[in-house]
PDB file of N, CA and C in Angstrom:
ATOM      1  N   UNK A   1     -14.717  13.368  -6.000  1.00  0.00           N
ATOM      2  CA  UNK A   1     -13.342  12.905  -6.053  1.00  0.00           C
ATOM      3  C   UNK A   1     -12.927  12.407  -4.673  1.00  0.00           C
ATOM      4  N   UNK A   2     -12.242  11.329  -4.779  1.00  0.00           N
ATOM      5  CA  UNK A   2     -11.183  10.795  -3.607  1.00  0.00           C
ATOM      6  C   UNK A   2     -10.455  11.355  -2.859  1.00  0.00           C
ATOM      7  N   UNK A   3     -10.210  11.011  -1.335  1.00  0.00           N
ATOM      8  CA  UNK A   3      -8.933  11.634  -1.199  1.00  0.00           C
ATOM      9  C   UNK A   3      -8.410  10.741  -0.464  1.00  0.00           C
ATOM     10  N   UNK A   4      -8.580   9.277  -0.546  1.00  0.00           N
ATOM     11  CA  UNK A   4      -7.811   7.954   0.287  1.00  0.00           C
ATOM     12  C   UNK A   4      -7.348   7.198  -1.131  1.00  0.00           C
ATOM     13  N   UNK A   5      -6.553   6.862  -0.468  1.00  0.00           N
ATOM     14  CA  UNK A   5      -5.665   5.346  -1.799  1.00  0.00           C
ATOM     15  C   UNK A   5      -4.963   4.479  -0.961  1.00  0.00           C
ATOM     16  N   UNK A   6      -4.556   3.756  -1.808  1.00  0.00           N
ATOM     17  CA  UNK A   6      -4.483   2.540  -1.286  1.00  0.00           C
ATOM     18  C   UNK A   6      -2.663   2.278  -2.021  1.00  0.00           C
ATOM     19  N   UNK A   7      -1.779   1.766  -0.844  1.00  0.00           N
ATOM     20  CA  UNK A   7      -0.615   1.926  -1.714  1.00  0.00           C
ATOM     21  C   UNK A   7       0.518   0.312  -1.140  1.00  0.00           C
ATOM     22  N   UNK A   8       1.482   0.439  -2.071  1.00  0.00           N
ATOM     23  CA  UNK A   8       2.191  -0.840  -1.576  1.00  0.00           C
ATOM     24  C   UNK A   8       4.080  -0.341  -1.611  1.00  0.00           C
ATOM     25  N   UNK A   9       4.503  -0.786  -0.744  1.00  0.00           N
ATOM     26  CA  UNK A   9       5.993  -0.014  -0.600  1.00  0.00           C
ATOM     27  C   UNK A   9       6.964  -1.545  -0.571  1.00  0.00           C
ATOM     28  N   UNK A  10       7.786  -1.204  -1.007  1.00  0.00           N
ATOM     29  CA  UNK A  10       8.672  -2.151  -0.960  1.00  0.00           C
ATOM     30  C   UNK A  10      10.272  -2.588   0.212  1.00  0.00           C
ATOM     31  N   UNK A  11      10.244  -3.165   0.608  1.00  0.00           N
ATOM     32  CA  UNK A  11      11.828  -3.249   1.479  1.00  0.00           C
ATOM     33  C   UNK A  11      13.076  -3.543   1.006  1.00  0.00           C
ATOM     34  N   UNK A  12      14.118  -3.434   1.744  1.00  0.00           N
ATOM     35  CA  UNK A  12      15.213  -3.740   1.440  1.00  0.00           C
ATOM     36  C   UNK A  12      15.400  -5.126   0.880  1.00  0.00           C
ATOM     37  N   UNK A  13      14.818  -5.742   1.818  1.00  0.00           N
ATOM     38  CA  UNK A  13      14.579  -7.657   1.791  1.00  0.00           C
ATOM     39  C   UNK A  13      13.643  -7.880   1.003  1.00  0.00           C
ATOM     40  N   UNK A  14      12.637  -6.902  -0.174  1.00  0.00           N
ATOM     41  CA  UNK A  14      12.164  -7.394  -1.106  1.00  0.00           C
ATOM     42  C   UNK A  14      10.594  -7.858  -0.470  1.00  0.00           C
ATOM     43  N   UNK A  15      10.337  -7.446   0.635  1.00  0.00           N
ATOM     44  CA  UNK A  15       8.815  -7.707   1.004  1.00  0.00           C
ATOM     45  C   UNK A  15       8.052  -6.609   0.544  1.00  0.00           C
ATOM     46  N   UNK A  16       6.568  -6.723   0.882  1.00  0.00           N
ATOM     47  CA  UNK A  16       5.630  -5.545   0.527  1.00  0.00           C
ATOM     48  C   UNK A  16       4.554  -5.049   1.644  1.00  0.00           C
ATOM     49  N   UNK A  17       4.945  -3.782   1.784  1.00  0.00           N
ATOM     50  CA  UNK A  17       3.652  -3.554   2.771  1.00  0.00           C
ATOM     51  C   UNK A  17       2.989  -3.208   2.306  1.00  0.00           C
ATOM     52  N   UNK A  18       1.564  -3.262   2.891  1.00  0.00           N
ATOM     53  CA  UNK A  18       0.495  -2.787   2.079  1.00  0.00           C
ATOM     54  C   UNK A  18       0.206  -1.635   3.708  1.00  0.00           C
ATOM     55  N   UNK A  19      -0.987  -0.477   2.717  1.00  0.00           N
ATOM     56  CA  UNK A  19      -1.234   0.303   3.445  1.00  0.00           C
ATOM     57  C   UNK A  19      -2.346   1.488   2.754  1.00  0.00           C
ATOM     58  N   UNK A  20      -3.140   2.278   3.767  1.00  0.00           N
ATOM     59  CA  UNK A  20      -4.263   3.582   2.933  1.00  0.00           C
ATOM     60  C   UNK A  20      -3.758   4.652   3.934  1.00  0.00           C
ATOM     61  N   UNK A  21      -4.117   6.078   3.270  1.00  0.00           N
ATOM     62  CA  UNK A  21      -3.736   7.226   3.395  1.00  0.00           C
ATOM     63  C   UNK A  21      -4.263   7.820   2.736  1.00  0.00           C
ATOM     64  N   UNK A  22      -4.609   9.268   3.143  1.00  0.00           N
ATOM     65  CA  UNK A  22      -4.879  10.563   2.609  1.00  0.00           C
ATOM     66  C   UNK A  22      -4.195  11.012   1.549  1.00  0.00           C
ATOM     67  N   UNK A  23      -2.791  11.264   2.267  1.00  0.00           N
ATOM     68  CA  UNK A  23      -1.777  11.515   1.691  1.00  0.00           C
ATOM     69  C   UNK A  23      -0.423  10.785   1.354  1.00  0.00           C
ATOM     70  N   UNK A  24      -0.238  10.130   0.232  1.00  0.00           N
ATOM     71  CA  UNK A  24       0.646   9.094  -0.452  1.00  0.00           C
ATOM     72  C   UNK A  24       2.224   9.536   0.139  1.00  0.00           C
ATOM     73  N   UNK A  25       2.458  10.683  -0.738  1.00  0.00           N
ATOM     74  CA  UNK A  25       3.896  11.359  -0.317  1.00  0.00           C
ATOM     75  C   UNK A  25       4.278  11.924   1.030  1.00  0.00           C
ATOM     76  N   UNK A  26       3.197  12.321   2.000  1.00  0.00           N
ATOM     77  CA  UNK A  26       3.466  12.214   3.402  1.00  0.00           C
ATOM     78  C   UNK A  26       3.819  11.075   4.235  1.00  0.00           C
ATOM     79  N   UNK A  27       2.751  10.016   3.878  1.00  0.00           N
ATOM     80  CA  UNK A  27       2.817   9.052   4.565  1.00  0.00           C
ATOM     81  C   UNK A  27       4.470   8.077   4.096  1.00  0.00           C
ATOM     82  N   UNK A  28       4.838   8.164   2.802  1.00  0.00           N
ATOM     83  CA  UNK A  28       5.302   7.478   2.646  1.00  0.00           C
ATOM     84  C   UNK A  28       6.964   8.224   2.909  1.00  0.00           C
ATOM     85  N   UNK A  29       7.165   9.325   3.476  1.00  0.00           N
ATOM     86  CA  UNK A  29       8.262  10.148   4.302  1.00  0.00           C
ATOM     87  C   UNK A  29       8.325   9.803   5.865  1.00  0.00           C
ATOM     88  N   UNK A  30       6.693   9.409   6.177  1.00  0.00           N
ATOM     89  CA  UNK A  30       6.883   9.098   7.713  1.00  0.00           C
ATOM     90  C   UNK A  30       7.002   7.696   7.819  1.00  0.00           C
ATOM     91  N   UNK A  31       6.933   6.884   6.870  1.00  0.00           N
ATOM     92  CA  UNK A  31       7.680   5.585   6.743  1.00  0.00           C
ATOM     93  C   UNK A  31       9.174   5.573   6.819  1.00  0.00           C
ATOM     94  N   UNK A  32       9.840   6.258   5.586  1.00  0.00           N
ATOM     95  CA  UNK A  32      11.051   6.308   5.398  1.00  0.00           C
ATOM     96  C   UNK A  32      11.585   6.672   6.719  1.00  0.00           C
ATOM     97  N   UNK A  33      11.109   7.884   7.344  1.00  0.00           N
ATOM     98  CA  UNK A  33      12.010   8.526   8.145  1.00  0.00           C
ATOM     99  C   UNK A  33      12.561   7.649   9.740  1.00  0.00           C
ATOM    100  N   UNK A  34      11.410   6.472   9.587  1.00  0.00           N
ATOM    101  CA  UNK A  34      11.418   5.833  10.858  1.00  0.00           C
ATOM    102  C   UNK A  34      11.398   6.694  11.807  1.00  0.00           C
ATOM    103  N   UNK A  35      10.428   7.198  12.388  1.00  0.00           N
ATOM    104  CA  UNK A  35      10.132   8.104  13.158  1.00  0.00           C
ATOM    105  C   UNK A  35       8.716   7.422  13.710  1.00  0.00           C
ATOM    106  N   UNK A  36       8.142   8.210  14.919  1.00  0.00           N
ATOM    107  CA  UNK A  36       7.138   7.387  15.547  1.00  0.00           C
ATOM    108  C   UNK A  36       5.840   7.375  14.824  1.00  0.00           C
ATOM    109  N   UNK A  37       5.599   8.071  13.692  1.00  0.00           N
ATOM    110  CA  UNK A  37       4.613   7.668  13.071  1.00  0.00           C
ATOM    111  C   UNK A  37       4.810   6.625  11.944  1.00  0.00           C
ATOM    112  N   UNK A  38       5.805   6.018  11.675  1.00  0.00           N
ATOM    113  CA  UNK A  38       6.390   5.089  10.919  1.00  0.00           C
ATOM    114  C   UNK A  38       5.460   3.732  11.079  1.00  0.00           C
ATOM    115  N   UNK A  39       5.033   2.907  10.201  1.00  0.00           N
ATOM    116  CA  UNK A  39       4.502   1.879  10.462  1.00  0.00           C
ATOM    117  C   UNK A  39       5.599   0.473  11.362  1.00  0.00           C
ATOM    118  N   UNK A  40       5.437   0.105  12.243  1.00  0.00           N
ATOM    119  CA  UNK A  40       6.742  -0.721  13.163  1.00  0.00           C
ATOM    120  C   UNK A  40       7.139  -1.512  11.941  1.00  0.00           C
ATOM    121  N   UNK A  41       6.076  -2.217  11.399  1.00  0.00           N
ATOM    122  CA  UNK A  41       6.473  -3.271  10.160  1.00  0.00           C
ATOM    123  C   UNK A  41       7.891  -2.868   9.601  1.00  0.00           C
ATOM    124  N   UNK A  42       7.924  -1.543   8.762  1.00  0.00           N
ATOM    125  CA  UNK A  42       8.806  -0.804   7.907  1.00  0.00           C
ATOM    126  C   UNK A  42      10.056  -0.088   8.969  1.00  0.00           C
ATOM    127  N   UNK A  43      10.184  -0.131  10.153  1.00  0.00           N
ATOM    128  CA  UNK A  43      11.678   0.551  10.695  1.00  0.00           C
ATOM    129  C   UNK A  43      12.489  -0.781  10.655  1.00  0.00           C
ATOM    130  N   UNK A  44      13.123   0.339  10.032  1.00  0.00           N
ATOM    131  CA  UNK A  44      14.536  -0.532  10.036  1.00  0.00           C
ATOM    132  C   UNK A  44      15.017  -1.282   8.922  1.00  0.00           C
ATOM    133  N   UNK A  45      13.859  -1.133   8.060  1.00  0.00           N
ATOM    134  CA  UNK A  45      14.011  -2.320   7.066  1.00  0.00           C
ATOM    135  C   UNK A  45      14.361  -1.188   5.345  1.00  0.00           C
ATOM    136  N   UNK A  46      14.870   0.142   5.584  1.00  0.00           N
ATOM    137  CA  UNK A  46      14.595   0.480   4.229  1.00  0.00           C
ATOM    138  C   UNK A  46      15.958   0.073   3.701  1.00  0.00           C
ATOM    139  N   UNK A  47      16.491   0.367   2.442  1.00  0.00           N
ATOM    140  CA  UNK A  47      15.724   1.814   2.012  1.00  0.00           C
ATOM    141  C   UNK A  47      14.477   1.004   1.387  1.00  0.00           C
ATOM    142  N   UNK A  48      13.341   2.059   1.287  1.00  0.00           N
ATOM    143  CA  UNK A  48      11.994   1.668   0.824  1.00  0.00           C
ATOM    144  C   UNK A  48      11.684   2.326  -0.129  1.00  0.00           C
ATOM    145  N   UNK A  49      10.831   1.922  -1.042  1.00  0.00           N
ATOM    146  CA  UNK A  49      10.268   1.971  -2.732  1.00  0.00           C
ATOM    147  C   UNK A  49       8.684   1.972  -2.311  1.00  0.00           C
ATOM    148  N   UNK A  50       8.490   3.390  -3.067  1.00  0.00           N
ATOM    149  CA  UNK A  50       6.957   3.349  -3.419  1.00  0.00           C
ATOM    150  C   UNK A  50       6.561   2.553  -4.688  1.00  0.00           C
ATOM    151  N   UNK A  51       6.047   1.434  -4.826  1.00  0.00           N
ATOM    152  CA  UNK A  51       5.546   0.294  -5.924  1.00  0.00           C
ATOM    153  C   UNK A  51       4.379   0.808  -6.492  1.00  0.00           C
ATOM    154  N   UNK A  52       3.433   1.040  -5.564  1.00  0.00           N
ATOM    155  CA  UNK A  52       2.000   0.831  -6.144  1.00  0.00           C
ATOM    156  C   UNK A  52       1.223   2.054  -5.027  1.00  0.00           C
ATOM    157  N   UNK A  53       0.332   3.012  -5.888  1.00  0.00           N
ATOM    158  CA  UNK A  53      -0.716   3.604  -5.206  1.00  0.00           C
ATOM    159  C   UNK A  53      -1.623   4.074  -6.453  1.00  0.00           C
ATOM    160  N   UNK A  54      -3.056   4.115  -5.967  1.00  0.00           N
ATOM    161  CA  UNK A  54      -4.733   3.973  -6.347  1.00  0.00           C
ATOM    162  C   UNK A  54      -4.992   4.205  -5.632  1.00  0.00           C
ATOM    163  N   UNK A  55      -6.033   5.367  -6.284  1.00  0.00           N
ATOM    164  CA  UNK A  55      -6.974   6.445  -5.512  1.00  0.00           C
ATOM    165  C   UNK A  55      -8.061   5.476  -5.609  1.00  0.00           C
ATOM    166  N   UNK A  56      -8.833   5.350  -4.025  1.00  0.00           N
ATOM    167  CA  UNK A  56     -10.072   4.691  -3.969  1.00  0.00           C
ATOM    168  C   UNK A  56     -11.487   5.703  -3.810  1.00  0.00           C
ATOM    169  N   UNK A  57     -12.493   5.076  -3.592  1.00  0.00           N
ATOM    170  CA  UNK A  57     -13.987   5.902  -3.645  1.00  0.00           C
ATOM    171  C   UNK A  57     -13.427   6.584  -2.099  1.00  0.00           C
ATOM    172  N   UNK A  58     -13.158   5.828  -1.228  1.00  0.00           N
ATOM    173  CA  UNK A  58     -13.868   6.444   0.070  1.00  0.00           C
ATOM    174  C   UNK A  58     -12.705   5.585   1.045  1.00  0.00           C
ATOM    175  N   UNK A  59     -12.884   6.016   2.563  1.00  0.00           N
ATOM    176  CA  UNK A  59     -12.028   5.225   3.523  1.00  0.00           C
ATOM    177  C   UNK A  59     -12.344   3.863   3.832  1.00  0.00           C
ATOM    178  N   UNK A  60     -13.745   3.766   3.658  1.00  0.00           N
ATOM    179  CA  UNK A  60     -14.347   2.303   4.176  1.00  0.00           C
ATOM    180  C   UNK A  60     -14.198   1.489   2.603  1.00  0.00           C
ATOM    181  N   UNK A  61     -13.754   1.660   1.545  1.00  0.00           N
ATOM    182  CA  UNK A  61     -13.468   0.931  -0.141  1.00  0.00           C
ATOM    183  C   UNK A  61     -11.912   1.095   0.492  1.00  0.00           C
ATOM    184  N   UNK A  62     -11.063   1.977   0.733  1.00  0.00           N
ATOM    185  CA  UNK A  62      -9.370   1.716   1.352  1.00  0.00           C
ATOM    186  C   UNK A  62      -9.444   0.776   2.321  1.00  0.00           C
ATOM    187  N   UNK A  63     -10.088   0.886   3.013  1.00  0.00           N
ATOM    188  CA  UNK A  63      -9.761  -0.069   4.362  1.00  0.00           C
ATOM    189  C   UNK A  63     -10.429  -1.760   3.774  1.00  0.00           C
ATOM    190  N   UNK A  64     -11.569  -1.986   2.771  1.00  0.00           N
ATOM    191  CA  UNK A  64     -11.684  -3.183   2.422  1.00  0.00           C
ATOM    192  C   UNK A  64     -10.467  -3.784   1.647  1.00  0.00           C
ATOM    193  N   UNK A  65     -10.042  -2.552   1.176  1.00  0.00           N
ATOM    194  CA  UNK A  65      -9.054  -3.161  -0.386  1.00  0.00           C
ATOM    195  C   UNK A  65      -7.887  -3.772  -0.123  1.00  0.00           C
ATOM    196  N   UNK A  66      -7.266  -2.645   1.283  1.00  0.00           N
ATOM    197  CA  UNK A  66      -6.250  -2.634   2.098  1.00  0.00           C
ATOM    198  C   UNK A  66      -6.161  -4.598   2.838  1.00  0.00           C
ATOM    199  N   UNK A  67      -7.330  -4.662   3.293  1.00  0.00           N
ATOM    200  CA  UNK A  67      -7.404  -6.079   4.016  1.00  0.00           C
ATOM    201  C   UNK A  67      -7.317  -7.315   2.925  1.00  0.00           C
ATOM    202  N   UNK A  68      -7.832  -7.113   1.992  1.00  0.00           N
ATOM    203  CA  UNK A  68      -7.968  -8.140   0.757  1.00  0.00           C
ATOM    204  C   UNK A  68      -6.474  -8.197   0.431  1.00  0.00           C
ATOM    205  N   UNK A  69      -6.005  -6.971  -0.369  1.00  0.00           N
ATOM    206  CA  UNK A  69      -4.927  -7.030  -0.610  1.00  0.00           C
ATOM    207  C   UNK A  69      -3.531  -8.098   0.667  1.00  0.00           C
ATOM    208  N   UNK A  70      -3.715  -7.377   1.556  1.00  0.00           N
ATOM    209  CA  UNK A  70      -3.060  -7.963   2.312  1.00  0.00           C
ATOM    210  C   UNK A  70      -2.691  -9.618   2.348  1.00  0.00           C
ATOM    211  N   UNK A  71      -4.407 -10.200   2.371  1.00  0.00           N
ATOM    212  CA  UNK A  71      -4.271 -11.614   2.039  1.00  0.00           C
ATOM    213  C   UNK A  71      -4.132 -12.299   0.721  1.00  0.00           C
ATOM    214  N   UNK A  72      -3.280 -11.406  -0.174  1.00  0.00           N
ATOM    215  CA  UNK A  72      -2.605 -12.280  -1.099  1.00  0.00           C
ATOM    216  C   UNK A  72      -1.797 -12.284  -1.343  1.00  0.00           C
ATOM    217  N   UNK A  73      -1.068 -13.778  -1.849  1.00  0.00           N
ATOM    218  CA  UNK A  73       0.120 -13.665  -2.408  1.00  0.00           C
ATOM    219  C   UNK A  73       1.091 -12.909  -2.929  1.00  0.00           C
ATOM    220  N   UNK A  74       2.327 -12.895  -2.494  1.00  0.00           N
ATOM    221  CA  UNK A  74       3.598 -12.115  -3.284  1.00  0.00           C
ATOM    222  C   UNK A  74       3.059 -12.261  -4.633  1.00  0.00           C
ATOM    223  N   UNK A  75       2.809 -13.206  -5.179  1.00  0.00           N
ATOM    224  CA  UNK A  75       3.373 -13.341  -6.900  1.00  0.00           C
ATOM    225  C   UNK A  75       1.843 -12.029  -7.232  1.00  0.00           C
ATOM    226  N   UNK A  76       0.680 -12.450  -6.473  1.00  0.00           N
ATOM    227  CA  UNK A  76      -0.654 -11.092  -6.940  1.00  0.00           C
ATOM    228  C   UNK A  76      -0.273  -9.907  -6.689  1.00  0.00           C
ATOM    229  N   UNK A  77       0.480  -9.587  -5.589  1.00  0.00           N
ATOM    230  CA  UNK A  77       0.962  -8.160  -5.595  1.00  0.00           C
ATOM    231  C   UNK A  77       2.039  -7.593  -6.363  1.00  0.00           C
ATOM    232  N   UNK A  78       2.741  -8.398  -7.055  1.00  0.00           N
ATOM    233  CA  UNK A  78       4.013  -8.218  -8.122  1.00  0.00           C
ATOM    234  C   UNK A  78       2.988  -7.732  -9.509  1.00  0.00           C
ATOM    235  N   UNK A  79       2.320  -8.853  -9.611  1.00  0.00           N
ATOM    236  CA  UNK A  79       1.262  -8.768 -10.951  1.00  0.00           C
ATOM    237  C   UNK A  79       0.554  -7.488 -11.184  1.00  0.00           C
ATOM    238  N   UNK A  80       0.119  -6.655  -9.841  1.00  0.00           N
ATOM    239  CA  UNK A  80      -0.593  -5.765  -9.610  1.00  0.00           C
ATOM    240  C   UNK A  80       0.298  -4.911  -9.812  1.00  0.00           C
ATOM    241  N   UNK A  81       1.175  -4.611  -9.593  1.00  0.00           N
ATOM    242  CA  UNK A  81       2.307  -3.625  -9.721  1.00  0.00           C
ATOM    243  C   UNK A  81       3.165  -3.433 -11.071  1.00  0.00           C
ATOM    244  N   UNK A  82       2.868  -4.589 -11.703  1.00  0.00           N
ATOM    245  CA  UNK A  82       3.691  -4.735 -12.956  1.00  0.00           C
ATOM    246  C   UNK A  82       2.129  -3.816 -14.108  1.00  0.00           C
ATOM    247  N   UNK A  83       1.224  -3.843 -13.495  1.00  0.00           N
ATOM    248  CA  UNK A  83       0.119  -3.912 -14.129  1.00  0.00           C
ATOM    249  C   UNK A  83      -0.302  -4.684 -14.993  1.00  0.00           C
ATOM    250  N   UNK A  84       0.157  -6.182 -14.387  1.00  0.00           N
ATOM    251  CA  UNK A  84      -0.754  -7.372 -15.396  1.00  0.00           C
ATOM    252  C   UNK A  84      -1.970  -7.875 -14.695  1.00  0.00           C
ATOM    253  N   UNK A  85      -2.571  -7.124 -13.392  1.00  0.00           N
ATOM    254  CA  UNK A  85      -3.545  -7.242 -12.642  1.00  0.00           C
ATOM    255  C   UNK A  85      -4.398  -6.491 -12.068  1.00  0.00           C
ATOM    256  N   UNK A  86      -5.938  -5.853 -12.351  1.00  0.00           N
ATOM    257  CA  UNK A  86      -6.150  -4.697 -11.487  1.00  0.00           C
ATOM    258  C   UNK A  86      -7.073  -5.439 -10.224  1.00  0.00           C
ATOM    259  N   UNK A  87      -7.147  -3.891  -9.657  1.00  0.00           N
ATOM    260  CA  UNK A  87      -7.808  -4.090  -8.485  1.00  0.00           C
ATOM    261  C   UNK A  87      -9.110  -4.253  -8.154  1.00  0.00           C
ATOM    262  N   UNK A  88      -9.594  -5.613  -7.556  1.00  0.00           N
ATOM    263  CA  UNK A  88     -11.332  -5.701  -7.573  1.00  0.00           C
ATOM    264  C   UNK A  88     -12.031  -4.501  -7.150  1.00  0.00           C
ATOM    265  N   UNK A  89     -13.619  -4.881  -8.132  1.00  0.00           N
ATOM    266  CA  UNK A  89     -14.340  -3.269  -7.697  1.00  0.00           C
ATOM    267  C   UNK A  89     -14.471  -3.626  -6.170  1.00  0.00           C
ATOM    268  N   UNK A  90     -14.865  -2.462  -5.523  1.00  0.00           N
ATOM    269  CA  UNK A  90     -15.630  -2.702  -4.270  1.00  0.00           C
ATOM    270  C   UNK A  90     -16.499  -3.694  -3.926  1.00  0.00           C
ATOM    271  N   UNK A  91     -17.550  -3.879  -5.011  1.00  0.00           N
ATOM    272  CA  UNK A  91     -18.868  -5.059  -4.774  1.00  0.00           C
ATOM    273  C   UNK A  91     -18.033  -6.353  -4.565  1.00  0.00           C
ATOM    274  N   UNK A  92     -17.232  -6.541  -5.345  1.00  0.00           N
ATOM    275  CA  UNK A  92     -16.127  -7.895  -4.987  1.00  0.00           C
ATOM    276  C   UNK A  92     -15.652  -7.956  -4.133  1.00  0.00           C
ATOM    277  N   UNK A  93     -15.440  -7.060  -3.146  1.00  0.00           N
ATOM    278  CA  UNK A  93     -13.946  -7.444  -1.865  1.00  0.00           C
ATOM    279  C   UNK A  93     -14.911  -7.570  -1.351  1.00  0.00           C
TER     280      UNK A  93
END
């Protein structure tokens, strides 16, 4: 079993960060809280929405998925979240 995933949060202004973690509900308190472990991207910008998190194999399958993800489009990460899209296996990214 896993213990990294891969997750997407939402902003006030309707953007998406993408991001991996251990822990989903920690990480996504030290976002909110804007505090120094806060990602810089996300201060200032909440209130913030957890959208999307998937448990991956391993840190090095989070950290590929994490980068892929990143380079796509708003409308693929909406799709992904709505669940009209899943996430490529590993051998793909």
């Amino acid at each position: 079993m896993s213990d990294w995933y891969v997750y997407l949060i939402r902003t006030r202004s309707d953007s998406l960060y993408t991001g991996i973690t251990r822990d989903v509900a920690r990480r996504f308190e030290e976002h909110n809280s804007g505090g120094p472990k806060a990602a810089k991207a996300l201060r200032g910008r909440g209130p913030l929405t957890l959208e999307f998190q998937r448990e991956v194999a391993n840190k090095s399958e989070a950290l590929k998925l994490e980068l892929e993800i990143k380079k796509w489009p708003k409308a693929r990460k909406e799709a992904l979240i709505a669940g009209h899209f899943s996430l490529p296996t590993p051998e793909s990214v």
